[in-house]
Each structure stands twice: as structure tokens, then as C-alpha cells.
PDB file of N, CA and C in Angstrom:
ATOM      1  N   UNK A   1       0.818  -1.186   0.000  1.00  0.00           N
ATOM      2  CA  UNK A   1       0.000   0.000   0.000  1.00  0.00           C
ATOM      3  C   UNK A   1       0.865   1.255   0.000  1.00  0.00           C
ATOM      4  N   UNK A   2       2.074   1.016   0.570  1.00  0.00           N
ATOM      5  CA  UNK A   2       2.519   2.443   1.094  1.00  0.00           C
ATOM      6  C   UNK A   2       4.120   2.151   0.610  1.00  0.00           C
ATOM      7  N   UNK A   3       4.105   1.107  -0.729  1.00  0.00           N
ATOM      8  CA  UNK A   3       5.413   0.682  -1.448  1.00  0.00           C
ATOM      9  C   UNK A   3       5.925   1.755  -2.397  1.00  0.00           C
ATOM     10  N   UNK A   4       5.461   3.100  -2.705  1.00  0.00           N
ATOM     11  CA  UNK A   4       6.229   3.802  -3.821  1.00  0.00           C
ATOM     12  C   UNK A   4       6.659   5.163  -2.662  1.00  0.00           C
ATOM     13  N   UNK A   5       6.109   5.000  -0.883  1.00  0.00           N
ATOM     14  CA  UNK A   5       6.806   6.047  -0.541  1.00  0.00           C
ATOM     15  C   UNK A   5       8.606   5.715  -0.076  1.00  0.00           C
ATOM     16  N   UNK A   6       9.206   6.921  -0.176  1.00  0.00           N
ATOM     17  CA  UNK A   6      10.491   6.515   0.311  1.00  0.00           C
ATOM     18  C   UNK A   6      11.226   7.514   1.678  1.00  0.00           C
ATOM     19  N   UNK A   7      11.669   6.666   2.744  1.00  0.00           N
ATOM     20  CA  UNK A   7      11.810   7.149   3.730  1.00  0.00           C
ATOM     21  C   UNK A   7      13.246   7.104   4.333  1.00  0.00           C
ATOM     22  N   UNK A   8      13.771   8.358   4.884  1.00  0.00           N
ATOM     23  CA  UNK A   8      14.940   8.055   5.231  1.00  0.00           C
ATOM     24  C   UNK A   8      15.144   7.328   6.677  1.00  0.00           C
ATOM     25  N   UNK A   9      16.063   7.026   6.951  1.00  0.00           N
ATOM     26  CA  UNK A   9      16.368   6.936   8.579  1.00  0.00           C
ATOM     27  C   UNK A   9      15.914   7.873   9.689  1.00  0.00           C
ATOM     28  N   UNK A  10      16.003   8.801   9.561  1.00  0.00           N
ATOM     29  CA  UNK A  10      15.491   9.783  10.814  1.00  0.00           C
ATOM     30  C   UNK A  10      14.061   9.600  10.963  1.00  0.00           C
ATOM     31  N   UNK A  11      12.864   9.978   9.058  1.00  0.00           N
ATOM     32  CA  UNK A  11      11.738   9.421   8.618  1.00  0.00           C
ATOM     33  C   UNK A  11      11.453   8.484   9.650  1.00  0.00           C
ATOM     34  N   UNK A  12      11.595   6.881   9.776  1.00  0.00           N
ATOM     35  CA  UNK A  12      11.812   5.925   9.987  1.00  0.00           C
ATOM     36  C   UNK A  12      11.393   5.546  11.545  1.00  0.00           C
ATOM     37  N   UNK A  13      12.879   6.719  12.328  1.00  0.00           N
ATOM     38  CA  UNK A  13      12.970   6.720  13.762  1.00  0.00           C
ATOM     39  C   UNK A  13      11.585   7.654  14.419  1.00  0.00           C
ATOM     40  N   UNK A  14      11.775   8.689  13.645  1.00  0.00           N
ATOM     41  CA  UNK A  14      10.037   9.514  14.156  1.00  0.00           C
ATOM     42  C   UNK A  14       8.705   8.652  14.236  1.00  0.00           C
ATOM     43  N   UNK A  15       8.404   8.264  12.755  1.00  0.00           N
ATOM     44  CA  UNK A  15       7.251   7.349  12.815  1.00  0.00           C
ATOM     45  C   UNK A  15       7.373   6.165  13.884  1.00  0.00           C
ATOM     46  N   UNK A  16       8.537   5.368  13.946  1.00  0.00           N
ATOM     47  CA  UNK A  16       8.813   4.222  14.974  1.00  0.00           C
ATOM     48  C   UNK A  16       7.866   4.691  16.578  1.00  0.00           C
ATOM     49  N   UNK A  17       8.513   5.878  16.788  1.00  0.00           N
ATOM     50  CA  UNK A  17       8.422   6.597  18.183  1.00  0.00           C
ATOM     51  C   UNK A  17       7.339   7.056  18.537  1.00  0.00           C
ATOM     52  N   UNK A  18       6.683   7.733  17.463  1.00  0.00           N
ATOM     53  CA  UNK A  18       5.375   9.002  17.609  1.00  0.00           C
ATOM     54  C   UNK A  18       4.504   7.495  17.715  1.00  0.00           C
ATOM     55  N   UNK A  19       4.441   6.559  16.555  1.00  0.00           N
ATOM     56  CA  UNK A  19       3.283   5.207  16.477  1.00  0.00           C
ATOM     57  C   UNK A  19       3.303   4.286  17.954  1.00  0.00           C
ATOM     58  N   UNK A  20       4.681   4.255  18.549  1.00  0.00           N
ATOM     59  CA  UNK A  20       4.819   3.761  19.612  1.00  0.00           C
ATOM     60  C   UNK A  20       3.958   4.731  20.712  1.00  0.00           C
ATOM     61  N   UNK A  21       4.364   5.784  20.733  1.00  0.00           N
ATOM     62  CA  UNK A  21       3.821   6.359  22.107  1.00  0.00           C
ATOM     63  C   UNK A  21       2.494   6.947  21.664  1.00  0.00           C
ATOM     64  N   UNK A  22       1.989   6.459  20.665  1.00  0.00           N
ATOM     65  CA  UNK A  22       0.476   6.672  20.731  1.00  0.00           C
ATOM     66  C   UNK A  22      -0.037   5.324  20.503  1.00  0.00           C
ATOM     67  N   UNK A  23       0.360   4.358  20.901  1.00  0.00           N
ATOM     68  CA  UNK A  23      -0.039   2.827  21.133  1.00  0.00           C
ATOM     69  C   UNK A  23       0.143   2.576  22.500  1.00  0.00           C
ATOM     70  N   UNK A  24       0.640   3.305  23.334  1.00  0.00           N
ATOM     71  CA  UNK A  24       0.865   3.070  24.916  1.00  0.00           C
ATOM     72  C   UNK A  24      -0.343   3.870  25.630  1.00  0.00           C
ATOM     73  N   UNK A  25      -0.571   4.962  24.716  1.00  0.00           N
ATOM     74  CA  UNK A  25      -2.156   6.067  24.746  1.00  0.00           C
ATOM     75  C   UNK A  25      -3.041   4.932  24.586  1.00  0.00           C
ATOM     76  N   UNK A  26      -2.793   4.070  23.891  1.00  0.00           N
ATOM     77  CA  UNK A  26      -4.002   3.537  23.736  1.00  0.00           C
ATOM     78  C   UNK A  26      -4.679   4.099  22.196  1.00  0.00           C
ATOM     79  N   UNK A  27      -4.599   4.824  21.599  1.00  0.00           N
ATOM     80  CA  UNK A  27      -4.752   5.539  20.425  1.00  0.00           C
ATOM     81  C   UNK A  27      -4.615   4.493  19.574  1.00  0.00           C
ATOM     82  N   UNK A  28      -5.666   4.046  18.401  1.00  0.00           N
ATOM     83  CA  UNK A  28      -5.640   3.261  17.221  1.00  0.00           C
ATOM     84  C   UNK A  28      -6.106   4.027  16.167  1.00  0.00           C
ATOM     85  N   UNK A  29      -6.953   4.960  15.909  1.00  0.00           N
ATOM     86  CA  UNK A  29      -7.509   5.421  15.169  1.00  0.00           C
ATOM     87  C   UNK A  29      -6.986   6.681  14.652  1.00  0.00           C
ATOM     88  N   UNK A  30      -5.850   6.300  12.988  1.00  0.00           N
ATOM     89  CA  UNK A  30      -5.268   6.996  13.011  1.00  0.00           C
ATOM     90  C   UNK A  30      -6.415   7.273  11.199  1.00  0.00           C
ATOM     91  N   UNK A  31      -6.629   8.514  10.974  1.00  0.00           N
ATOM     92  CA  UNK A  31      -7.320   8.942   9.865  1.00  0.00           C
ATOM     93  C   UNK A  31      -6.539   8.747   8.773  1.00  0.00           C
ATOM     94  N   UNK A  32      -5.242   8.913   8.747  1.00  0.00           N
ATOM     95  CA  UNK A  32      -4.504   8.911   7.328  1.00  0.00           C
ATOM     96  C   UNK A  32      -3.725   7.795   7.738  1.00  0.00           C
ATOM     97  N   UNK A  33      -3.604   6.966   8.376  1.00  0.00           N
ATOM     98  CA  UNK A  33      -3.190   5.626   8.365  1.00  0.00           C
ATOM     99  C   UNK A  33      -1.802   6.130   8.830  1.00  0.00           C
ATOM    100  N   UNK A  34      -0.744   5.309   9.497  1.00  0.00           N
ATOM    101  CA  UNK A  34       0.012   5.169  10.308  1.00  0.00           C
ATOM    102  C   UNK A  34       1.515   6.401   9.955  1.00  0.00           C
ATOM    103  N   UNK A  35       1.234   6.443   8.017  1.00  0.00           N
ATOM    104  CA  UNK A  35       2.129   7.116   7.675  1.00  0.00           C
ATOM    105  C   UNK A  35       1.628   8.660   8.041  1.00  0.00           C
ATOM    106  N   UNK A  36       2.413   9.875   8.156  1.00  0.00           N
ATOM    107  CA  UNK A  36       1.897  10.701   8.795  1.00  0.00           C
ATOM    108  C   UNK A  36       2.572  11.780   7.312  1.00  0.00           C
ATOM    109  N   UNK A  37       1.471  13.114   7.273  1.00  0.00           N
ATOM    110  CA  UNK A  37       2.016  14.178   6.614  1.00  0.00           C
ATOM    111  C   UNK A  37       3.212  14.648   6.693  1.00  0.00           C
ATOM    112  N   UNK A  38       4.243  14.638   5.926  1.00  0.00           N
ATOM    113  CA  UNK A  38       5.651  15.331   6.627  1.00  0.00           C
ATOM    114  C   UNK A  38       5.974  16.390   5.410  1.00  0.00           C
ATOM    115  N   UNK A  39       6.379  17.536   5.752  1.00  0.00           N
ATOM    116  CA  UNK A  39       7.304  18.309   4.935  1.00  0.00           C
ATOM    117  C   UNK A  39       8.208  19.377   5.528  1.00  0.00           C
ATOM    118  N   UNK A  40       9.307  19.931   5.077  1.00  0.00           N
ATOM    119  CA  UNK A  40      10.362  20.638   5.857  1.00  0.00           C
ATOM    120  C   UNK A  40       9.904  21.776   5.888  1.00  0.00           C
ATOM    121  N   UNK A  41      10.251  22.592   6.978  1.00  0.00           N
ATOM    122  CA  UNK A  41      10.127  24.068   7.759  1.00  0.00           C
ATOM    123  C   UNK A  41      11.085  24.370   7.847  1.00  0.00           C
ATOM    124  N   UNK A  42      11.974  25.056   7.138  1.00  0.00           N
ATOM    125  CA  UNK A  42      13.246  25.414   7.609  1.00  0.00           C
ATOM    126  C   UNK A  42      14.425  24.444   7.404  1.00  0.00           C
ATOM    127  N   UNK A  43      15.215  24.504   8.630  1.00  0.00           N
ATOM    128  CA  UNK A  43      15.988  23.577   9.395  1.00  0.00           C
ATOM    129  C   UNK A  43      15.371  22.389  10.107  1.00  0.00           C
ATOM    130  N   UNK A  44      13.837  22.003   9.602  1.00  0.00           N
ATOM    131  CA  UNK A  44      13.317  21.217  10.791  1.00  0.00           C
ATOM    132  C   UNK A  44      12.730  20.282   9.593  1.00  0.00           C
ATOM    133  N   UNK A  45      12.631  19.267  10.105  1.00  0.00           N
ATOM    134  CA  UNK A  45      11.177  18.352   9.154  1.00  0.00           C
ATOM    135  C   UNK A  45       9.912  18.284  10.569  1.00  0.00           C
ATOM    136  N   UNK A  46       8.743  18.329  10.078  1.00  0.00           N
ATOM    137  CA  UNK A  46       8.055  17.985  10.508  1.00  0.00           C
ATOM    138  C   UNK A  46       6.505  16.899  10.101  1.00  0.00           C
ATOM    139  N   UNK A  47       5.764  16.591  10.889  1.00  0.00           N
ATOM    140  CA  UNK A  47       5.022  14.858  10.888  1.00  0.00           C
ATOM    141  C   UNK A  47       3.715  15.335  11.580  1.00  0.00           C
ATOM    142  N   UNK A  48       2.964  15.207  10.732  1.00  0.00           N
ATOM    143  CA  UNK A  48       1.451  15.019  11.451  1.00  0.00           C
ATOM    144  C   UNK A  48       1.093  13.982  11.128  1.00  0.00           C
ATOM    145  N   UNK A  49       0.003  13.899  12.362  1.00  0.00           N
ATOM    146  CA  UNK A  49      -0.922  12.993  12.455  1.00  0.00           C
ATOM    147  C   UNK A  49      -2.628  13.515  12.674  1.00  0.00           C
ATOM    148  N   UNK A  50      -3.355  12.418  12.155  1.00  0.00           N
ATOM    149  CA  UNK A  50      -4.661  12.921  12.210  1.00  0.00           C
ATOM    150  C   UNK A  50      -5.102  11.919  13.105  1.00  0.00           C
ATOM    151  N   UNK A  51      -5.383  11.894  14.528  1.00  0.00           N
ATOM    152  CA  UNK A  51      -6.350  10.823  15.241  1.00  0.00           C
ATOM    153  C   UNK A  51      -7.836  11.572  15.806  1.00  0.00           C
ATOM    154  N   UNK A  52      -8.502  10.369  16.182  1.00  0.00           N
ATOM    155  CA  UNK A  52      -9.972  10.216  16.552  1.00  0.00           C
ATOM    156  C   UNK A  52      -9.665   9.892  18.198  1.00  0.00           C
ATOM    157  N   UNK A  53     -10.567  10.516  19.339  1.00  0.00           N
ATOM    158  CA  UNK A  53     -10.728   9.887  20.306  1.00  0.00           C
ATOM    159  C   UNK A  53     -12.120  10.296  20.862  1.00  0.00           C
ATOM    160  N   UNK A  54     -12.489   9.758  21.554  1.00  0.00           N
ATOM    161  CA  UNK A  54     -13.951  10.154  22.191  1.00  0.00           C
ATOM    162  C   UNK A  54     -13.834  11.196  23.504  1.00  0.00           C
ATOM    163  N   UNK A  55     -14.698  11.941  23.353  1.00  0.00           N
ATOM    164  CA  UNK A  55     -14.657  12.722  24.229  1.00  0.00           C
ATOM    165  C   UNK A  55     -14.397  12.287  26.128  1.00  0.00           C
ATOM    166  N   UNK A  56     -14.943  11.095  26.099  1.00  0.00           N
ATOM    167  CA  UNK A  56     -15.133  10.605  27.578  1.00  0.00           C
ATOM    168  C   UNK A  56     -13.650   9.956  27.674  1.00  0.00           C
ATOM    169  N   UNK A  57     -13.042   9.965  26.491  1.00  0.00           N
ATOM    170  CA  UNK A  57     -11.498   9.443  26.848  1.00  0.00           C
ATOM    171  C   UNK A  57     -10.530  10.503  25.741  1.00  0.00           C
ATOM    172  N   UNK A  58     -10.424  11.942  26.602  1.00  0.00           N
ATOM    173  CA  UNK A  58      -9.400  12.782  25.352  1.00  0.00           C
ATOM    174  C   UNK A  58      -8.031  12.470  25.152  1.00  0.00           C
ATOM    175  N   UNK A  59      -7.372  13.216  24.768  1.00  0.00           N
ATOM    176  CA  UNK A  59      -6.402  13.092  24.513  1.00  0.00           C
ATOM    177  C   UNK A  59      -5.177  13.952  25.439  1.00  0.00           C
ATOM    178  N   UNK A  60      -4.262  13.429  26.192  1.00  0.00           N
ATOM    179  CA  UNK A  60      -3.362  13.704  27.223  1.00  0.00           C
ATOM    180  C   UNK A  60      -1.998  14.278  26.535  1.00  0.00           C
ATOM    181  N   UNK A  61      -2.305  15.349  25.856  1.00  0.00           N
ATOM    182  CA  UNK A  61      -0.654  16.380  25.356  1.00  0.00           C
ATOM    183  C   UNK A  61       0.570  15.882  26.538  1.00  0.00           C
ATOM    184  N   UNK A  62       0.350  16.003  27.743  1.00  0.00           N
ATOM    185  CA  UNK A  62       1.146  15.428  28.708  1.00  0.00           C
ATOM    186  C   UNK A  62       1.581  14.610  28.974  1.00  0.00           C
ATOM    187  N   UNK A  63       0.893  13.342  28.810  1.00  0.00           N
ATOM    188  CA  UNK A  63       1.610  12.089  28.723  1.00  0.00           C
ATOM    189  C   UNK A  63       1.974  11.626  27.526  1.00  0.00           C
ATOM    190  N   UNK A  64       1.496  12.096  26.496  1.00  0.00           N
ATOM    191  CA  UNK A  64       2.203  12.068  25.213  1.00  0.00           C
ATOM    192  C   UNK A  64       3.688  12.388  25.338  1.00  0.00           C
ATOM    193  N   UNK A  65       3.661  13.785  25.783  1.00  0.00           N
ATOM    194  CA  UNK A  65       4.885  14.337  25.879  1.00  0.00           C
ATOM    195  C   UNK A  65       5.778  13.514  26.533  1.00  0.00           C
ATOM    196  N   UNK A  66       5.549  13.368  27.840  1.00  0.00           N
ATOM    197  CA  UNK A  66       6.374  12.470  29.002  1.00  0.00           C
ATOM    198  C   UNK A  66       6.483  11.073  28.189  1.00  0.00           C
ATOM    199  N   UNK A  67       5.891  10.346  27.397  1.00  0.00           N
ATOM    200  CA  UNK A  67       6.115   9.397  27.266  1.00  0.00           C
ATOM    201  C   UNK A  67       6.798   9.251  25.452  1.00  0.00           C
ATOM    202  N   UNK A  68       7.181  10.601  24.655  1.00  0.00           N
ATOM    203  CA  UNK A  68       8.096  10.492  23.650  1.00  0.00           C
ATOM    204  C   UNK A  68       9.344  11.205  24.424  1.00  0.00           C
ATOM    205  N   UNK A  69       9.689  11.571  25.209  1.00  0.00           N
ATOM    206  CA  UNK A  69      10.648  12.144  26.133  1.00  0.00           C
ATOM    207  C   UNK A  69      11.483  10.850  26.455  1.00  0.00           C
ATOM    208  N   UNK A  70      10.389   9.852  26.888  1.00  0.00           N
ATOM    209  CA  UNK A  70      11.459   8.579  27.854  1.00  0.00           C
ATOM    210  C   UNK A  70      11.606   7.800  26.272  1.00  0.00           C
ATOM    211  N   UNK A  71      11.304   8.031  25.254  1.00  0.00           N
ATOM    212  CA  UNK A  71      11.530   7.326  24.155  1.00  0.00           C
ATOM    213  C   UNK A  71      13.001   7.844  23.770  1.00  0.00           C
ATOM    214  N   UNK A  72      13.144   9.193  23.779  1.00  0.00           N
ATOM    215  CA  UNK A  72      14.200  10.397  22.823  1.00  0.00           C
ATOM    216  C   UNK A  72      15.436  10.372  24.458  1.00  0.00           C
ATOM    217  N   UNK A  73      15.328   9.254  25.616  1.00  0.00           N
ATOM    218  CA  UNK A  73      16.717   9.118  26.125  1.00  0.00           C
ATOM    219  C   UNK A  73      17.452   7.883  25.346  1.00  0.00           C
ATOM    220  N   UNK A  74      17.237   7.123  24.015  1.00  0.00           N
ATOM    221  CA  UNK A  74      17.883   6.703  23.307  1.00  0.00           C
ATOM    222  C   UNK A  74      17.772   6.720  22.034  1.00  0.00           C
ATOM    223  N   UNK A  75      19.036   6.751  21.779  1.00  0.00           N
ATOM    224  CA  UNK A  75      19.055   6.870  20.145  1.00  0.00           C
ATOM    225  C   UNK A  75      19.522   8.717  19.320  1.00  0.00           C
ATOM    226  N   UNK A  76      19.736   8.611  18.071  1.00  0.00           N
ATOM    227  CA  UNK A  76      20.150  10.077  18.015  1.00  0.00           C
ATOM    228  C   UNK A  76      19.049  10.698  17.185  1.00  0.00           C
ATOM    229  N   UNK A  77      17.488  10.296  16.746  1.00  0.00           N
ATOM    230  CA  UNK A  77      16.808  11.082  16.635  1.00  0.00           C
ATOM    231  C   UNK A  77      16.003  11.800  17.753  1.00  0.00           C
ATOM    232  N   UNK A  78      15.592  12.607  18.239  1.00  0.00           N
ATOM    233  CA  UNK A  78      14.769  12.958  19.387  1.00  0.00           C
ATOM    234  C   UNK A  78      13.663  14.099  18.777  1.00  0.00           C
ATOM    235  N   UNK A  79      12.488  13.524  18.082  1.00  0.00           N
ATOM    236  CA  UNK A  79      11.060  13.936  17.838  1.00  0.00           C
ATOM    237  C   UNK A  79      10.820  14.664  19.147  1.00  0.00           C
ATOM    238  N   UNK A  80      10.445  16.159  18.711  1.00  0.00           N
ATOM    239  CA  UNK A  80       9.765  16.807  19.739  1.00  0.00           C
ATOM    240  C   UNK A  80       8.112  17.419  19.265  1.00  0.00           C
ATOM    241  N   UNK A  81       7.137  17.073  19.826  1.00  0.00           N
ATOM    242  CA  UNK A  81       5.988  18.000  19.885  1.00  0.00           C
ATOM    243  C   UNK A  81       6.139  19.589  19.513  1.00  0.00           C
ATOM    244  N   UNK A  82       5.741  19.532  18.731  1.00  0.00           N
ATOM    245  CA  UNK A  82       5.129  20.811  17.892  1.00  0.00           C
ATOM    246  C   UNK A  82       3.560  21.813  18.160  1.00  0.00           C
ATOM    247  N   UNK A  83       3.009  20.730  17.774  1.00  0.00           N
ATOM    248  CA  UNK A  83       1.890  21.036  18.533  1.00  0.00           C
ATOM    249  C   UNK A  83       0.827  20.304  18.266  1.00  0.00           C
ATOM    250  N   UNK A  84      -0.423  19.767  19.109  1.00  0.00           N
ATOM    251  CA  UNK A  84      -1.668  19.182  19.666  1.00  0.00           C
ATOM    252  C   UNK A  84      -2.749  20.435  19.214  1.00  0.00           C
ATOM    253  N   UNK A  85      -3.763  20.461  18.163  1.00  0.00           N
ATOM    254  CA  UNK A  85      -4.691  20.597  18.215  1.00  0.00           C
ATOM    255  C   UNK A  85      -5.769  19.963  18.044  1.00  0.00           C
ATOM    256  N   UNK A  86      -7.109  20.411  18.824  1.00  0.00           N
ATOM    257  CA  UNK A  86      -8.244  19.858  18.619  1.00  0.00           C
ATOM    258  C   UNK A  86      -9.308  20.401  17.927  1.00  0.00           C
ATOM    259  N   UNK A  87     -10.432  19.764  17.102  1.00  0.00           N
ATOM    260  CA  UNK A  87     -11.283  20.260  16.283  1.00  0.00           C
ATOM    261  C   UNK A  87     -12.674  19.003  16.542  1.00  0.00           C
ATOM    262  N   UNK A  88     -13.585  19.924  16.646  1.00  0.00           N
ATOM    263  CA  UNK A  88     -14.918  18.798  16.820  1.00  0.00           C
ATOM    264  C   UNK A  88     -15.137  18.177  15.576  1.00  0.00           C
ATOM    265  N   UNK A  89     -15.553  16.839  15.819  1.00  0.00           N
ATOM    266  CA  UNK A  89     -15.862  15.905  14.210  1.00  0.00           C
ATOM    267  C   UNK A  89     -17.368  16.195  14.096  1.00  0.00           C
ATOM    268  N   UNK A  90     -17.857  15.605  12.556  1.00  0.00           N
ATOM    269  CA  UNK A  90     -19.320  15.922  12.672  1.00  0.00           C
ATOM    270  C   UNK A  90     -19.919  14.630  12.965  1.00  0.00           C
ATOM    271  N   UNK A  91     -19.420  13.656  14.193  1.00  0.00           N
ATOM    272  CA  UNK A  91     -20.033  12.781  14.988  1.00  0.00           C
ATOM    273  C   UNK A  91     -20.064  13.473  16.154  1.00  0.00           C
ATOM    274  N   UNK A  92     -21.093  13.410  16.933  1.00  0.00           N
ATOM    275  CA  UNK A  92     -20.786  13.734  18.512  1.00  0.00           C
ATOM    276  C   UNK A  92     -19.921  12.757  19.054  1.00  0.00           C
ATOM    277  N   UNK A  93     -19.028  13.309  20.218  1.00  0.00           N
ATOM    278  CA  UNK A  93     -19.112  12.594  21.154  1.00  0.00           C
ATOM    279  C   UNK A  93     -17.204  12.216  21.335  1.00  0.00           C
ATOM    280  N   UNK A  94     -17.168  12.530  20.069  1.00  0.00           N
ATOM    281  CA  UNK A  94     -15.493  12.631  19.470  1.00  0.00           C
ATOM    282  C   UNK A  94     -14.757  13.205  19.129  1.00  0.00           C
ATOM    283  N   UNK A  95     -13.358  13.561  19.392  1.00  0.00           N
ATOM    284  CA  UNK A  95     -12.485  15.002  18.647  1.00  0.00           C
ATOM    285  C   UNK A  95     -11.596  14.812  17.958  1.00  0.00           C
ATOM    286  N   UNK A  96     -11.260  15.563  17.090  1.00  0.00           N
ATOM    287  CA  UNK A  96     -10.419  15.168  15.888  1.00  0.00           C
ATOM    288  C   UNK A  96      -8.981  15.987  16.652  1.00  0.00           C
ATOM    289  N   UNK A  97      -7.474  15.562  16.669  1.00  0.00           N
ATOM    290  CA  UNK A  97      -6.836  15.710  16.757  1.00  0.00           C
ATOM    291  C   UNK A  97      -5.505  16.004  16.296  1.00  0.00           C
ATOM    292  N   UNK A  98      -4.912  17.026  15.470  1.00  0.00           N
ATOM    293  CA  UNK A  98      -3.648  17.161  15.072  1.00  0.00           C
ATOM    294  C   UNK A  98      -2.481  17.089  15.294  1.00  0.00           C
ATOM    295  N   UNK A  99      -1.783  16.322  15.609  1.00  0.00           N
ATOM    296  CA  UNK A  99      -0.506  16.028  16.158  1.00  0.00           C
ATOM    297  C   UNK A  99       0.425  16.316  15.380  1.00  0.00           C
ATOM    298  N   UNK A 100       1.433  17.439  15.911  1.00  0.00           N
ATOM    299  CA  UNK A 100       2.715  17.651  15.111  1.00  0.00           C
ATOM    300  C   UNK A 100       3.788  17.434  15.835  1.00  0.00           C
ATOM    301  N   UNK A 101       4.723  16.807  15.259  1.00  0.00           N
ATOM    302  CA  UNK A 101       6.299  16.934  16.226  1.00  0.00           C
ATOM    303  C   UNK A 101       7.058  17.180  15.385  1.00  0.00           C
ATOM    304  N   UNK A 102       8.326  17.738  15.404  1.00  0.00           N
ATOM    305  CA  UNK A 102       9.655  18.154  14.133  1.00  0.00           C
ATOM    306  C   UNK A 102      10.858  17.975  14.947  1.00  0.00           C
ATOM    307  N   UNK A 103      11.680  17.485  13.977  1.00  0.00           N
ATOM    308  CA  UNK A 103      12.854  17.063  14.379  1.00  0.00           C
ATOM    309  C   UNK A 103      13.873  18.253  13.344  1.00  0.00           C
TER     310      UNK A 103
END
């Protein structure tokens, strides 16, 4: 499905990390599927993500954070949060979420 994209190593280590610590969230429901939007800013690349969560279970910017932090004490990429926004879906009950981090 996702055989004509091409990814470098750093590519690689972000997605590894960001998919990991939003699988410890508990987070499955990713809208554009696991690969995430990326294009460069500068000196930086950066990676979104589009997830779903229900309102009665949101989404924790904080333990996100704390938990790609204890990821980025190994290894020499270290993905940082960019930024968490939220937007209401046109289901009740659920929020649509933007996740950015840049390395």
C-alpha cells in the first residue's frame, strides 16, 4: 500500500516513536493511516498525524509528551511536539486531533 513512498532513517525513527507512544495512549484510530504528513520548515522536518478519540477518553498532550521524552533518552533522533490541536468531528461525542512533532 505504502510501497512507492520513500523514507529516510530519521523518517523511519520519528514514525517508529510518535506510532509507539500513541499505542501506549491507547490511540488506534489513526485517519490517514500510520504514515503521517511530513514536509520541511526550515531547518526542521516535521510529521502530522490525524487521530480520533472520544470525548469521555481525550487526549493527554502530557503524557504524550512524558512518554516520547522517555523514548528520545535513546538513540540520536529525538522527535519533539510541535503542537496538539483539537477540532470537533461531525459525529458527537469525538475530537479530531492534530498532532505535530519536528525534528
Amino acid at each position: 500500500m505504502y510501497s512507492n513512498l520513500k523514507f529516510n532513517n530519521e523518517d523511519l525513527a520519528v514514525i517508529g516513536k510518535v506510532l509507539a507512544t500513541l499505542g501506549e495512549l491507547g490511540i488506534t484510530l489513526l485517519l490517514q493511516g500510520p504514515v503521517p504528513i511530513m514536509w520541511d520548515y526550515g531547518p526542521h522536518r516535521l510529521y502530522q498525524w490525524e487521530v480520533i478519540t472520544r470525548d469521555d477518553d481525550p487526549f493527554d498532550c502530557g503524557k504524550f509528551e512524558a512518554l516520547l521524552l522517555g523514548l528520545n533518552s535513546e538513540g540520536k533522533f529525538k522527535p519533539q511536539v510541535y503542537s496538539v490541536e483539537d477540532y470537533p468531528t461531525e459525529y458527537g461525542n469525538f475530537t479530531r486531533y492534530y498532532i505535530t512533532v519536528f525534528i
